[in-house]
C-alpha atoms as a PDB file:
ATOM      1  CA  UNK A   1    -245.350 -29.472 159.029  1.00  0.00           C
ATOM      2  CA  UNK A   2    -242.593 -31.180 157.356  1.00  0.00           C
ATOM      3  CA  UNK A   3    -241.429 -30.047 154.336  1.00  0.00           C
ATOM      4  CA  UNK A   4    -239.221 -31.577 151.310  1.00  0.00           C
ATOM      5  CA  UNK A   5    -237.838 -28.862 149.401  1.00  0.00           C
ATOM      6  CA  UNK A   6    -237.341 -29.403 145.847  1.00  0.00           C
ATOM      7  CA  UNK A   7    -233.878 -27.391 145.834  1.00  0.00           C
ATOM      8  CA  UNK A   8    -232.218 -30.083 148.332  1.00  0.00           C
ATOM      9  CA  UNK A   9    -233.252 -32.896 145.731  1.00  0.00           C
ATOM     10  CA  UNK A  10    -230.448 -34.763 143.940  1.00  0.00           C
ATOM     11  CA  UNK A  11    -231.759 -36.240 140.488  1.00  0.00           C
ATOM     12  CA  UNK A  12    -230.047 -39.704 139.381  1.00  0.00           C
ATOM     13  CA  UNK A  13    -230.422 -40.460 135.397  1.00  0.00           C
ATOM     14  CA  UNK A  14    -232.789 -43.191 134.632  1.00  0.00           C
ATOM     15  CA  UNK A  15    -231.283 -46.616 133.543  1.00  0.00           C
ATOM     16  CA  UNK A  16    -232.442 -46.207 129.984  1.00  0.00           C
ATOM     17  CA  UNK A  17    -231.103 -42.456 129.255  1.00  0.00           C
ATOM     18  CA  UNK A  18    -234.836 -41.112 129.040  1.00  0.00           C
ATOM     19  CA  UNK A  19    -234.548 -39.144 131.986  1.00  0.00           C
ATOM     20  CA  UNK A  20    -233.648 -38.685 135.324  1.00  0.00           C
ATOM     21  CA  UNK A  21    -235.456 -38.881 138.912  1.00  0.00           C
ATOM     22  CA  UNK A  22    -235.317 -37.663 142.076  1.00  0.00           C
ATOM     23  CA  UNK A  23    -236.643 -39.706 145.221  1.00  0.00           C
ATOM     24  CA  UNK A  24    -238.628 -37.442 147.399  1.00  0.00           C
ATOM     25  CA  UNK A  25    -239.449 -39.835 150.419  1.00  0.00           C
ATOM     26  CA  UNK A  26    -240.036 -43.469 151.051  1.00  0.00           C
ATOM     27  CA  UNK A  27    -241.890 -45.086 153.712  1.00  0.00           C
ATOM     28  CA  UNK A  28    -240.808 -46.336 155.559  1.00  0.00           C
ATOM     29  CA  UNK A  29    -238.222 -44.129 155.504  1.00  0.00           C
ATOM     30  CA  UNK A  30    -234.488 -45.703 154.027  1.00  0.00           C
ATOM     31  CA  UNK A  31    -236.539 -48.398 152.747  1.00  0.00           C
ATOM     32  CA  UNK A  32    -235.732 -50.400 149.356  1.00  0.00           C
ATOM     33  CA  UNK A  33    -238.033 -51.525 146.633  1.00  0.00           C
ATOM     34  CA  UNK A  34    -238.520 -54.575 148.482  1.00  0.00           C
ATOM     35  CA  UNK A  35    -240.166 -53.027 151.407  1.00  0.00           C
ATOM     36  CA  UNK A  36    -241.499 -49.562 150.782  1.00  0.00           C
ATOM     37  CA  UNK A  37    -245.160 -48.884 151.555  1.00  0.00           C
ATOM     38  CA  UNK A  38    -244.961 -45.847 149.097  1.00  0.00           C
ATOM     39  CA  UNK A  39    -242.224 -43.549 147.208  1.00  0.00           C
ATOM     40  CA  UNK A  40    -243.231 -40.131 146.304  1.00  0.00           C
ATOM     41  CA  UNK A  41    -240.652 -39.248 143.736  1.00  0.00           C
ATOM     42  CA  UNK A  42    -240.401 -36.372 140.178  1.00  0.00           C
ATOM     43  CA  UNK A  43    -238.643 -37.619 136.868  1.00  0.00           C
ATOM     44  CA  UNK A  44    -237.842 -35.715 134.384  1.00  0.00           C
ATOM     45  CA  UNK A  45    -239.009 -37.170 130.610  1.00  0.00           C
ATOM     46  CA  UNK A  46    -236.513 -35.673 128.038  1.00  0.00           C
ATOM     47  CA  UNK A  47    -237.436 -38.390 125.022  1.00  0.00           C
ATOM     48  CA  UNK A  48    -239.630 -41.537 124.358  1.00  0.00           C
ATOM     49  CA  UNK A  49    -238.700 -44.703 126.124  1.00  0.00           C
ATOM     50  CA  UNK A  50    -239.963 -47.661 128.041  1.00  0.00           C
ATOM     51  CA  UNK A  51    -240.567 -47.468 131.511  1.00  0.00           C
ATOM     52  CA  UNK A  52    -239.152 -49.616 134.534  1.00  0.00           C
ATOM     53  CA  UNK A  53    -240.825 -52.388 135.732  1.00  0.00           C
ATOM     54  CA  UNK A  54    -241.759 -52.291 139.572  1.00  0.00           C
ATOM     55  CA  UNK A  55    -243.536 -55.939 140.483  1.00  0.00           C
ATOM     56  CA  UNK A  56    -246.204 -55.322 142.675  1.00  0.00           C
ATOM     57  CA  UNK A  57    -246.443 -51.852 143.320  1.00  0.00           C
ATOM     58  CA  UNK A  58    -249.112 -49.678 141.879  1.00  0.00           C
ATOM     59  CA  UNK A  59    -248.061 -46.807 139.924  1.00  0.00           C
ATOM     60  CA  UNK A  60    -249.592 -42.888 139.674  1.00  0.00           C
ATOM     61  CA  UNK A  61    -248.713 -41.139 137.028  1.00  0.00           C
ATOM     62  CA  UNK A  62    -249.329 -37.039 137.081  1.00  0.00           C
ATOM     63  CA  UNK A  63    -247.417 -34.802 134.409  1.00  0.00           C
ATOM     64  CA  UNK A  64    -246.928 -31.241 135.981  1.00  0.00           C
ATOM     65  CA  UNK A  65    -245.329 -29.074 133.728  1.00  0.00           C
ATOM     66  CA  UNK A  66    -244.079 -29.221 130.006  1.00  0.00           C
ATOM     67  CA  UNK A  67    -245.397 -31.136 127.179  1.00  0.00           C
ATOM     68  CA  UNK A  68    -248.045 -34.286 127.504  1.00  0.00           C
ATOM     69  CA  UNK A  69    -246.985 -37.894 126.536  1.00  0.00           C
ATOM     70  CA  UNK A  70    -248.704 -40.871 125.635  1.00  0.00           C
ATOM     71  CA  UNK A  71    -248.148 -44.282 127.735  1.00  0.00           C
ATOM     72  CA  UNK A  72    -248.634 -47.549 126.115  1.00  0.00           C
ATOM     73  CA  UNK A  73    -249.490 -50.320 128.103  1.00  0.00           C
ATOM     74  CA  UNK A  74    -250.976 -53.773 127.016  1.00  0.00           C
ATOM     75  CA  UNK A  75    -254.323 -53.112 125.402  1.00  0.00           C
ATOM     76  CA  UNK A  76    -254.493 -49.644 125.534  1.00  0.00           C
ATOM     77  CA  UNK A  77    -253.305 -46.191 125.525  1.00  0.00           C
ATOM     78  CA  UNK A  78    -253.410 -43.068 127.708  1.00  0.00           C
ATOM     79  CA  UNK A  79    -252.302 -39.755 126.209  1.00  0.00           C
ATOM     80  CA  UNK A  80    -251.930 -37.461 129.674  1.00  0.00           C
ATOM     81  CA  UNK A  81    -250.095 -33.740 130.282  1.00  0.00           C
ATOM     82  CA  UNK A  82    -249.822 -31.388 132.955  1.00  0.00           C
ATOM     83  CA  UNK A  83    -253.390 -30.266 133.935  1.00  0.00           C
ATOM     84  CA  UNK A  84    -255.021 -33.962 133.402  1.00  0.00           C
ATOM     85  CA  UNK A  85    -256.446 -36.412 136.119  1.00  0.00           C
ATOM     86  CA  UNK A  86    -253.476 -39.022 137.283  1.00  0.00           C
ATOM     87  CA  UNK A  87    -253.364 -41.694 135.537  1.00  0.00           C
ATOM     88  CA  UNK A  88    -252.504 -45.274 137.632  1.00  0.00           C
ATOM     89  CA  UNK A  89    -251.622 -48.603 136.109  1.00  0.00           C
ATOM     90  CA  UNK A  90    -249.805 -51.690 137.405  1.00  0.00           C
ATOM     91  CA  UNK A  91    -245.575 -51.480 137.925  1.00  0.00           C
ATOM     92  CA  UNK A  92    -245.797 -55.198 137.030  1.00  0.00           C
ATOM     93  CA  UNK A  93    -247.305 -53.472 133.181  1.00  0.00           C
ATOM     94  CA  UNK A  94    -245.503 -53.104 130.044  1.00  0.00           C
ATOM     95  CA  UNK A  95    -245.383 -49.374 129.471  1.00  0.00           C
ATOM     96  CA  UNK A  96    -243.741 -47.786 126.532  1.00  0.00           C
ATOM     97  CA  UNK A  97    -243.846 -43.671 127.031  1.00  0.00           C
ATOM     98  CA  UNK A  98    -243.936 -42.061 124.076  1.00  0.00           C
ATOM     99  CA  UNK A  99    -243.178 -38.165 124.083  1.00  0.00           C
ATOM    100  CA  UNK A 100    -243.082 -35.838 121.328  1.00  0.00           C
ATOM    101  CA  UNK A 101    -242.804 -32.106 122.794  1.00  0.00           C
ATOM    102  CA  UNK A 102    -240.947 -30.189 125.594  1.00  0.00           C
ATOM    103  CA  UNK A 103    -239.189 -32.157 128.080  1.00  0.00           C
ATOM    104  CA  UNK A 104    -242.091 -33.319 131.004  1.00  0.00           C
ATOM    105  CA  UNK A 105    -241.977 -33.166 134.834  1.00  0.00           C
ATOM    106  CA  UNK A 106    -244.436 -35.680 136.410  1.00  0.00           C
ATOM    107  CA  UNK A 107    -244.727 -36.592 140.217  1.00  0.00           C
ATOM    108  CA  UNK A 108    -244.588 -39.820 140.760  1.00  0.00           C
ATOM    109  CA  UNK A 109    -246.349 -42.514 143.206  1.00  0.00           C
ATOM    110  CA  UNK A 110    -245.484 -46.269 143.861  1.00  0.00           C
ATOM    111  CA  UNK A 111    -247.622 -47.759 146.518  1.00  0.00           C
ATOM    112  CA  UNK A 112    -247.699 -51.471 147.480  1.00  0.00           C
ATOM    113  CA  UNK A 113    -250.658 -53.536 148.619  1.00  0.00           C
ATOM    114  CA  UNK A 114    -252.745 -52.800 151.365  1.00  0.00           C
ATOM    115  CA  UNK A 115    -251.564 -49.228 150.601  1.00  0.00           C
ATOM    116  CA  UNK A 116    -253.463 -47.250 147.450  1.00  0.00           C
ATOM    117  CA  UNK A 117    -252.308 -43.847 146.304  1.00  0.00           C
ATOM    118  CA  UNK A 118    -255.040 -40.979 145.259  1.00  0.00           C
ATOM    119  CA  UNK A 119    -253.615 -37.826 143.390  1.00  0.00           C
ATOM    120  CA  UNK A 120    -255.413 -34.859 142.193  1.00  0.00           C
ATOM    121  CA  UNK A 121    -255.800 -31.153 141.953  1.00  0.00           C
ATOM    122  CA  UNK A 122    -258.818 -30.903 144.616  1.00  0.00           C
ATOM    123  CA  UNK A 123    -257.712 -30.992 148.682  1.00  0.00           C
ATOM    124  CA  UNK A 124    -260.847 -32.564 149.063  1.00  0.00           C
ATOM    125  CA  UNK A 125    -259.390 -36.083 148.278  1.00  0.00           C
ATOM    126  CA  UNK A 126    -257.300 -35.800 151.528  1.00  0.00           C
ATOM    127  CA  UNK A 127    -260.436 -36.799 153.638  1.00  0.00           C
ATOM    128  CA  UNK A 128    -259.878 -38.365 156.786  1.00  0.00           C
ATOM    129  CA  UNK A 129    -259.393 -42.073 155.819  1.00  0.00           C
ATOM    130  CA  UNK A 130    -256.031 -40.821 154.368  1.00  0.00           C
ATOM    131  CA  UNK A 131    -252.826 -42.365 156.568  1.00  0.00           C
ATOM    132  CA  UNK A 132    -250.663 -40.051 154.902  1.00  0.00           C
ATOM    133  CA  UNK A 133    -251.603 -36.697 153.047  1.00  0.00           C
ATOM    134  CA  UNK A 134    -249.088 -34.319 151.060  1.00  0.00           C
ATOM    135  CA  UNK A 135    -249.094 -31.091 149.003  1.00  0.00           C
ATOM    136  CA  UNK A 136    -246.857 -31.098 146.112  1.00  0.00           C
ATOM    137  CA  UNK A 137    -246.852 -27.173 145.489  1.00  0.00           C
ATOM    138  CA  UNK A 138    -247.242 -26.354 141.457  1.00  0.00           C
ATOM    139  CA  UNK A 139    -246.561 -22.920 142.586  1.00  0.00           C
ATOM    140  CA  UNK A 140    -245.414 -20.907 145.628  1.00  0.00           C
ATOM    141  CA  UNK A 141    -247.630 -20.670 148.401  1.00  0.00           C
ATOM    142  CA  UNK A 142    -246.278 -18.374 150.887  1.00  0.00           C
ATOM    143  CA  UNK A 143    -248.364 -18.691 153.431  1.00  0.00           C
ATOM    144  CA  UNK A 144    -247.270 -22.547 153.854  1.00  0.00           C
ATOM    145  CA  UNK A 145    -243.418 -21.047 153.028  1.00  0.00           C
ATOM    146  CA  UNK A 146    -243.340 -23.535 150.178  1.00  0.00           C
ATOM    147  CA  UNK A 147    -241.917 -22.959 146.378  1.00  0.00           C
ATOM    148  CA  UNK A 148    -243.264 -24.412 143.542  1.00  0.00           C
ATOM    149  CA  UNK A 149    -241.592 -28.080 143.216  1.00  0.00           C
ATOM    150  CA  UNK A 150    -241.842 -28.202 147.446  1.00  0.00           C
ATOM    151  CA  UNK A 151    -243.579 -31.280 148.761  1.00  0.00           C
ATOM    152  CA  UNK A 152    -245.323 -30.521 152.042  1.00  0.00           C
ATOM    153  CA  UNK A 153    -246.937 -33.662 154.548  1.00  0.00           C
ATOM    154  CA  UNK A 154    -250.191 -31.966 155.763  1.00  0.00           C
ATOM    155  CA  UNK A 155    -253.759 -32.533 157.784  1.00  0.00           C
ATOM    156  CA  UNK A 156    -255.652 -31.321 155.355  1.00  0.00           C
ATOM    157  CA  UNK A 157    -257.045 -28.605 157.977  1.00  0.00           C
ATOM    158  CA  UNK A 158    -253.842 -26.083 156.624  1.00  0.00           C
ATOM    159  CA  UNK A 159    -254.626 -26.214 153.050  1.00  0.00           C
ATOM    160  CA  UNK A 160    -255.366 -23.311 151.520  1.00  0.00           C
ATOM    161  CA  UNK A 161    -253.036 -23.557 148.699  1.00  0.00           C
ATOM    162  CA  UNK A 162    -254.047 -22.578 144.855  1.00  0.00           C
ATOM    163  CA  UNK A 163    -252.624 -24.219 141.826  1.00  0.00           C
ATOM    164  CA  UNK A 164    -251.142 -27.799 143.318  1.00  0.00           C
ATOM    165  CA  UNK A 165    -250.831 -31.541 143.022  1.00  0.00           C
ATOM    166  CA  UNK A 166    -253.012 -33.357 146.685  1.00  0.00           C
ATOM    167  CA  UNK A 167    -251.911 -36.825 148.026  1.00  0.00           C
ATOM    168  CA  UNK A 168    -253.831 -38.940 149.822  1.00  0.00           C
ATOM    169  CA  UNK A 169    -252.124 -42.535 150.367  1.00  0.00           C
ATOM    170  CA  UNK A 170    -254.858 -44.786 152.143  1.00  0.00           C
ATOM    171  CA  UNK A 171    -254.960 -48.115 153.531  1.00  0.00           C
ATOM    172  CA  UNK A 172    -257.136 -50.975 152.062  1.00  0.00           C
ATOM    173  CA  UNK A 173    -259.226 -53.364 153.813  1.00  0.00           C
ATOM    174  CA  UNK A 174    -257.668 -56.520 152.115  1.00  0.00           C
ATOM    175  CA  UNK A 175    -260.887 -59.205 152.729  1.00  0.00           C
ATOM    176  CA  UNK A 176    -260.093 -62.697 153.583  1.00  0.00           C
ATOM    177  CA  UNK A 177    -261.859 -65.260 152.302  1.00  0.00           C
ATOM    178  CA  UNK A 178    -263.252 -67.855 154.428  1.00  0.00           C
ATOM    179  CA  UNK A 179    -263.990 -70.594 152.090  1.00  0.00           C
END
């Protein structure tokens, strides 16, 4: 089982001053934004600010501990903490974060076309058409020797974890027209 511990992570600030992030794997690995398949990264949200652009990568958005913020994208809004479903919206959006409380960790996901990222709190979304499937532990769990901020890659046979963030990154049949 590999395992990315959150103590060997080195956080960058982000562009803006809002923050700072720390990459926790790309694939393929050593791969740039034009090229990855997915990044599974963790930012840090310390005030209100807008967000990055990433053209054409999907984004996954999934608070996991301090206070909740509200993103605004074109046409709506999505107030989301630590404890709430993901929330994923377009890197090509406009997205203003607006945040109010104590500073906010999120893990975050950037996948790009055929690839689709799935996040949630049950292991049950790690089913078998997953091509990749991680554990980002909101807690210890000893009996995978992971701390709480550890992202593990998993089967999805091993978990038996309690309180922690699944991630299932699937592939998408992209159709082809033939008219």
């Amino acid at each position: 089982m590999k395992i990315w511990r959150a103590a060997d992570r080195v956080s960058a600030p982000w562009k803006n001053g809002a923050g700072t992030m720390s990459v926790i794997l790309t694939s393929p690995e050593g791969s740039g934004w034009d090229t990855l398949d997915w990044r599974v990264s963790t930012a840090l949200i310390t005030r209100s600010a807008a967000f990055s652009h990433f053209p054409g990568l999907e984004r996954v958005f999934s608070p996991f501990q301090g206070g909740a913020v509200t993103l605004r994208l074109p046409g709506m809004e999505q107030h989301i903490g630590p404890g709430d479903a993901p929330f994923a919206f377009s890197g090509d959006a406009d997205c203003f974060c607006t945040h109010d409380g104590p500073k906010t960790q999120v893990l975050n996901l950037q996948t790009r076309a055929p690839y689709r990222a799935v996040v949630g709190y049950d292991a049950s979304i790690l089913g078998a058409a997953a091509v990749a499937r991680y554990l980002f532990a909101l807690e210890p769990v000893a009996e995978m020797g992971l701390e709480a901020g550890d992202l593990a890659a998993v089967t999805g046979t091993e978990v038996r974890a309690g309180k922690a963030l699944y991630v299932a990154i699937r592939k998408q049949d992209l159709a082809v027209s033939s008219d």
